[in-house]
N, C-alpha and C. Protein backbone atom coordinates (compact mmCIF):
# COMPACT_ATOMS: atom_id res chain seq x y z
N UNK A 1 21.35 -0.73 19.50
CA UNK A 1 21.82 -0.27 20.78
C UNK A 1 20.67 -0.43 21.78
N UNK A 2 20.53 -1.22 22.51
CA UNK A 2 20.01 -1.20 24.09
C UNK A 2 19.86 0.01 24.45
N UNK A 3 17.99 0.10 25.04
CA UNK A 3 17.56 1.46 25.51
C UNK A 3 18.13 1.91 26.53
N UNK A 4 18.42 1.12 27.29
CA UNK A 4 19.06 0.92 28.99
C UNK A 4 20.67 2.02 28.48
N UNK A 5 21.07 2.07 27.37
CA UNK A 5 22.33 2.45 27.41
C UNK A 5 22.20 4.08 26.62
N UNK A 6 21.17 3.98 26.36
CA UNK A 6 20.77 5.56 25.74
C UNK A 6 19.75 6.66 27.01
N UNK A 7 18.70 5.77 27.70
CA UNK A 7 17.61 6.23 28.75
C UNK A 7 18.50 5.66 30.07
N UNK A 8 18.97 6.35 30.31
CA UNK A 8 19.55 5.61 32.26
C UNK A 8 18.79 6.79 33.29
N UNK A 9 18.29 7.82 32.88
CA UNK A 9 17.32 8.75 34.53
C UNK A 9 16.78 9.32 33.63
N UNK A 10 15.06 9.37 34.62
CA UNK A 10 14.37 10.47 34.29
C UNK A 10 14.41 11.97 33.12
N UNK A 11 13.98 11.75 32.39
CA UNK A 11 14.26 13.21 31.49
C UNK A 11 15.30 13.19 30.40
N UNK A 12 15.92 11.61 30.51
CA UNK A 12 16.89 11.28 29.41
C UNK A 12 16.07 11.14 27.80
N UNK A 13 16.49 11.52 26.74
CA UNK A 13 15.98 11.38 25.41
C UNK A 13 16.55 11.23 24.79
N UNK A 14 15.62 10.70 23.50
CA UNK A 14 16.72 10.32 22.26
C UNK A 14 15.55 10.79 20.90
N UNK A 15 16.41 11.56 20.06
CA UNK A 15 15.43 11.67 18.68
C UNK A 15 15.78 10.42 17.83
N UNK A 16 14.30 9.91 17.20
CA UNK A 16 14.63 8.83 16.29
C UNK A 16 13.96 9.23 14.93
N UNK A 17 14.22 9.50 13.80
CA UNK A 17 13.91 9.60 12.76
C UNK A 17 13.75 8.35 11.51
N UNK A 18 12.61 8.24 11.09
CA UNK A 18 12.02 7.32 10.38
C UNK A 18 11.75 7.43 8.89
N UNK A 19 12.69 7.60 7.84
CA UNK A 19 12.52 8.05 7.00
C UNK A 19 12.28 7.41 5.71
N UNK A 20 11.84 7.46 4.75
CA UNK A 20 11.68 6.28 3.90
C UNK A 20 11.97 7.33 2.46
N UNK A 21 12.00 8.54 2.97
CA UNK A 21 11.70 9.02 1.48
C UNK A 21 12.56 10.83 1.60
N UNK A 22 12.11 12.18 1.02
CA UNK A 22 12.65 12.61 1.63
C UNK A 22 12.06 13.83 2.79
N UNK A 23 10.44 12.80 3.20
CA UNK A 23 9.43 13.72 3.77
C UNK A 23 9.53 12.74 4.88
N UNK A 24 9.49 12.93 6.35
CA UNK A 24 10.24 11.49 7.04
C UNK A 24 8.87 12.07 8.09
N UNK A 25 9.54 11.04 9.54
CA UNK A 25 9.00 11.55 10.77
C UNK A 25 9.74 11.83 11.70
N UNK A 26 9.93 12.11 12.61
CA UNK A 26 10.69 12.53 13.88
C UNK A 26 10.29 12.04 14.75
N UNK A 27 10.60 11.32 15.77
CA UNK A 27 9.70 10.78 17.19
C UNK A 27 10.75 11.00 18.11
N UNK A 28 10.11 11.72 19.53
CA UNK A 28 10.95 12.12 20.41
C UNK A 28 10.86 11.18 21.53
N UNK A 29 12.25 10.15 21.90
CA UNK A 29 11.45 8.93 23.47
C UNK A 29 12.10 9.73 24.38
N UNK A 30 11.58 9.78 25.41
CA UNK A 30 12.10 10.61 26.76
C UNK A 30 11.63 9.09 27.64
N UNK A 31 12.89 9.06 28.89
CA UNK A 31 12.12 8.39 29.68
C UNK A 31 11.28 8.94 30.70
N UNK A 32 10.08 8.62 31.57
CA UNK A 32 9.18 9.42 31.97
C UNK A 32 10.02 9.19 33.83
N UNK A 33 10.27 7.68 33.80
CA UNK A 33 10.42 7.11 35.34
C UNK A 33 11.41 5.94 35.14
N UNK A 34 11.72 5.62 36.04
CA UNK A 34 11.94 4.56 36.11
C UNK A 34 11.66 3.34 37.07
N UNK A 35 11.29 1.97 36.84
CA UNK A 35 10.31 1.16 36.94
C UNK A 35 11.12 -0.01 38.17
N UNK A 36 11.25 -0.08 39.18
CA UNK A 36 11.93 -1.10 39.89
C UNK A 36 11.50 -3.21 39.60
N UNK A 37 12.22 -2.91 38.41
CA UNK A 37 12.05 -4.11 37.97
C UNK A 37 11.90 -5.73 38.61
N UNK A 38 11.94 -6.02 39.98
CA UNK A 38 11.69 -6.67 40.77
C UNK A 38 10.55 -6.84 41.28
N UNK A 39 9.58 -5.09 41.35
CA UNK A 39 8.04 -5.57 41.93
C UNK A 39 6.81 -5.63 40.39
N UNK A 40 8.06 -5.74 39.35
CA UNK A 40 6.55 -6.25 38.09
C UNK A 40 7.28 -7.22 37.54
N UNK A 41 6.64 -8.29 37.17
CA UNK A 41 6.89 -8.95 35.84
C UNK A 41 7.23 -8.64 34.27
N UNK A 42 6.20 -7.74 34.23
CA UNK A 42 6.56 -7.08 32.67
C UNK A 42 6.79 -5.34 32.46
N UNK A 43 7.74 -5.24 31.98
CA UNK A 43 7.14 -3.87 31.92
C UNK A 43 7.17 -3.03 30.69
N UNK A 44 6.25 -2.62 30.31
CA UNK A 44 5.54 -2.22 28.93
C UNK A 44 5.85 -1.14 28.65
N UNK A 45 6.54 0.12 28.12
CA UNK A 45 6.29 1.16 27.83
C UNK A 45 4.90 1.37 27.03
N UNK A 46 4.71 3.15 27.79
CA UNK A 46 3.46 3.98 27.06
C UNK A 46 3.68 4.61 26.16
N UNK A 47 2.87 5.27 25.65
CA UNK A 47 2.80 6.41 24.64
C UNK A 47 2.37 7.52 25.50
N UNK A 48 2.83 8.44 26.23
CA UNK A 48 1.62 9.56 26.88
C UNK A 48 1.72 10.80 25.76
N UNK A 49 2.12 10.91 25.18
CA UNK A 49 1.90 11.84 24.02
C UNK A 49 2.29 11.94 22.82
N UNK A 50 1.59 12.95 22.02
CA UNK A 50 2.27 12.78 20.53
C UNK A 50 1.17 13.84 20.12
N UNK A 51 1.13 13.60 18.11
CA UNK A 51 0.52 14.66 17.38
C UNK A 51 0.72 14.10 16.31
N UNK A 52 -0.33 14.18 15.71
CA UNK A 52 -0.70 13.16 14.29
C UNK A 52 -1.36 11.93 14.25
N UNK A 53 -1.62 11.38 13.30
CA UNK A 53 -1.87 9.86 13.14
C UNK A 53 -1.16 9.60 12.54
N UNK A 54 -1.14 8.13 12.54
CA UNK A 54 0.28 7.16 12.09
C UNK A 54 -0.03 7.11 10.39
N UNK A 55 0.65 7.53 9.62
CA UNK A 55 0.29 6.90 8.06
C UNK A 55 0.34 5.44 8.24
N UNK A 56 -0.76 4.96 7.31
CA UNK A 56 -0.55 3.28 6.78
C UNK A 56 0.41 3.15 6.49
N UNK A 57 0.55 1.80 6.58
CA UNK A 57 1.95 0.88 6.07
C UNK A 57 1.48 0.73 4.65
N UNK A 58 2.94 1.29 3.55
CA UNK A 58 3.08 1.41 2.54
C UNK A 58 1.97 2.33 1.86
N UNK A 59 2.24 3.51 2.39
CA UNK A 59 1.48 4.92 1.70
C UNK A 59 2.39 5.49 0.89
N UNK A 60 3.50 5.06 0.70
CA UNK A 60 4.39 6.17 -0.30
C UNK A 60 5.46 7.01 0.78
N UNK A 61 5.72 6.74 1.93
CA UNK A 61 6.66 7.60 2.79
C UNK A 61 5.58 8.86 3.00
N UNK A 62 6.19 9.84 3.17
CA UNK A 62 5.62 11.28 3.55
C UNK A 62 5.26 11.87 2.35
N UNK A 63 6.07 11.82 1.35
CA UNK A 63 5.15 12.19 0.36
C UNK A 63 3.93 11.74 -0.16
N UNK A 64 3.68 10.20 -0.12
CA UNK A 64 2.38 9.60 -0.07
C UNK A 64 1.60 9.65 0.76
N UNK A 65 2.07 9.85 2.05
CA UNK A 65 1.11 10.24 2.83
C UNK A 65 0.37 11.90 2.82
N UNK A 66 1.18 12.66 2.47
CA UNK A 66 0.75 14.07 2.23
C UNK A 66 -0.87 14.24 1.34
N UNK A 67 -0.62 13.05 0.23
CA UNK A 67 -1.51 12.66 -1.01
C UNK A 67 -2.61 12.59 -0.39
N UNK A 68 -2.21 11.29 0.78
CA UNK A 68 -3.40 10.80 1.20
C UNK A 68 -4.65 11.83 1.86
N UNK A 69 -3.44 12.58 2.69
CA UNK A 69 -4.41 13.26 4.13
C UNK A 69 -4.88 14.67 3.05
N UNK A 70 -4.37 14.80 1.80
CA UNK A 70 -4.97 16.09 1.22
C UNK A 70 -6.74 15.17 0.86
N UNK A 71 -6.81 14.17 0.32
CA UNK A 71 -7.89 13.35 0.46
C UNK A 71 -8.43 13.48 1.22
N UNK A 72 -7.91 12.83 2.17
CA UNK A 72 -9.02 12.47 3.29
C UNK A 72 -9.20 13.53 4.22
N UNK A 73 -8.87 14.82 4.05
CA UNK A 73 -8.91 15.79 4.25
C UNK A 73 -10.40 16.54 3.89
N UNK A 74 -10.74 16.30 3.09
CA UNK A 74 -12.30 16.38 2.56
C UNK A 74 -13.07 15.84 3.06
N UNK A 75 -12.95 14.51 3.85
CA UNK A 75 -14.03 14.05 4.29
C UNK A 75 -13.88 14.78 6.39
N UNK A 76 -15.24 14.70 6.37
CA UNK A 76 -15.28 15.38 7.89
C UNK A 76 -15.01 14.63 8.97
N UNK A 77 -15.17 13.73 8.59
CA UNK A 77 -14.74 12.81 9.91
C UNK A 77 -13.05 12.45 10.45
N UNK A 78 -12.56 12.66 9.15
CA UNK A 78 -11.48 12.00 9.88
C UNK A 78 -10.49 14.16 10.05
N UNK A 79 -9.74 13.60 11.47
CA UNK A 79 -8.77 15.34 11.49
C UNK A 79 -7.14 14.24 11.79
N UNK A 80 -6.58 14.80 10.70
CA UNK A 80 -5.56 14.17 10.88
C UNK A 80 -4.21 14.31 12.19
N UNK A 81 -5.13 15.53 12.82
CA UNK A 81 -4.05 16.12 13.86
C UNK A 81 -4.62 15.67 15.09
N UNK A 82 -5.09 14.49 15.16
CA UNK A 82 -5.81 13.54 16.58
C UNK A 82 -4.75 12.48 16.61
N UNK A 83 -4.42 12.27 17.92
CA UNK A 83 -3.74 11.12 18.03
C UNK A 83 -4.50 10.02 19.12
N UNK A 84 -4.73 8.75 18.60
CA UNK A 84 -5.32 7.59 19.25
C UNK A 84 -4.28 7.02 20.85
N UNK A 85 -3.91 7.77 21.72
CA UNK A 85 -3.22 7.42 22.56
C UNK A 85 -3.79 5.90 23.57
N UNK A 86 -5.10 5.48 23.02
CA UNK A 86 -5.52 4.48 23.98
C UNK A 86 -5.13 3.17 22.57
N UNK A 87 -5.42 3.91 21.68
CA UNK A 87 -5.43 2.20 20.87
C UNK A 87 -3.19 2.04 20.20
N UNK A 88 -2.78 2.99 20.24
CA UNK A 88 -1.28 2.86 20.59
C UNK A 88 -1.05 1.94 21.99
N UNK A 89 -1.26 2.36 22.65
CA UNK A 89 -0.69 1.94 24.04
C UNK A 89 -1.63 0.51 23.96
N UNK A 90 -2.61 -0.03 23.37
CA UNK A 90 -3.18 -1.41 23.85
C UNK A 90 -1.80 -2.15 22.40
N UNK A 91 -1.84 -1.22 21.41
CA UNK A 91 -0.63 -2.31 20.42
C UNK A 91 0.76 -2.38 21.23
N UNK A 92 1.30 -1.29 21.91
CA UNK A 92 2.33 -1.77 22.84
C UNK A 92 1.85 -2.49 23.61
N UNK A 93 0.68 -2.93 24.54
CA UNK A 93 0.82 -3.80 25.47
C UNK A 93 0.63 -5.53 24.69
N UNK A 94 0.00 -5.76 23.04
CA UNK A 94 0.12 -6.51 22.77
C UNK A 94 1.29 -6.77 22.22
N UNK A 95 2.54 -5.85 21.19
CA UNK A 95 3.82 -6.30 21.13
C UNK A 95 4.54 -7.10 22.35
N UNK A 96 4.26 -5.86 23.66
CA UNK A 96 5.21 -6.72 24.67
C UNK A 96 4.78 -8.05 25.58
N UNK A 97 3.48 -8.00 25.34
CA UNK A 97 3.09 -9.65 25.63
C UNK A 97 3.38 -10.41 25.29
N UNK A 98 3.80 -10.49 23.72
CA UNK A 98 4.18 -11.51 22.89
C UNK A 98 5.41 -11.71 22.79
N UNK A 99 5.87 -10.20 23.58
CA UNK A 99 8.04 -10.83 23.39
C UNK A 99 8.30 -11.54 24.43
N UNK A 100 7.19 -11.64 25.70
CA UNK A 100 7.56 -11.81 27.03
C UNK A 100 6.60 -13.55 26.96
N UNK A 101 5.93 -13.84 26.40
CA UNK A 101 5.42 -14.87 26.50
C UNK A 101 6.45 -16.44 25.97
């Protein structure tokens, strides 16, 4: 389904759930604005918020990931409740470069 037909004004949302197993994720899209598509060429959605880090690809779903972060949970450096909002938003601006190129 086309976002355009789920997000049409400001403050519109949709829950999307990502589940692989029976420990999942939840992600909430709200639209923030909307973008007068005539004065840009491209237009990219952001990330302006969230909570967590992303599990790796192919950790076991949520239950493998649980495994993981009890691990890496020991070490001090990493807090699993930081979210990278600058290096998200540069992988959306490289997905949508590449659909638009």
């Amino acid at each position: 389904m086309p976002l355009e037909m789920l997000l049409k004004n400001p403050g519109d949302h949709f829950f999307y759930d990502y589940r692989l197993d029976a420990v999942g994720w939840r992600h909430e899209v709200t639209l923030l604005e909307l973008v007068d598509s005539a004065s840009v060429s491209v237009v990219i959605p952001q990330c302006v918020d969230g909570s967590g880090q992303a599990p790796p690809e192919d950790c076991g779903g949520g239950t493998g990931y649980s495994d993981i972060l009890a691990l890496l949970g020991q070490a001090r450096e990493f807090d699993p409740n930081t979210i990278d909002l600058t290096g998200i938003n540069f992988e959306l601006r490289q997905t949508f470069k590449e659909v638009t190129e």
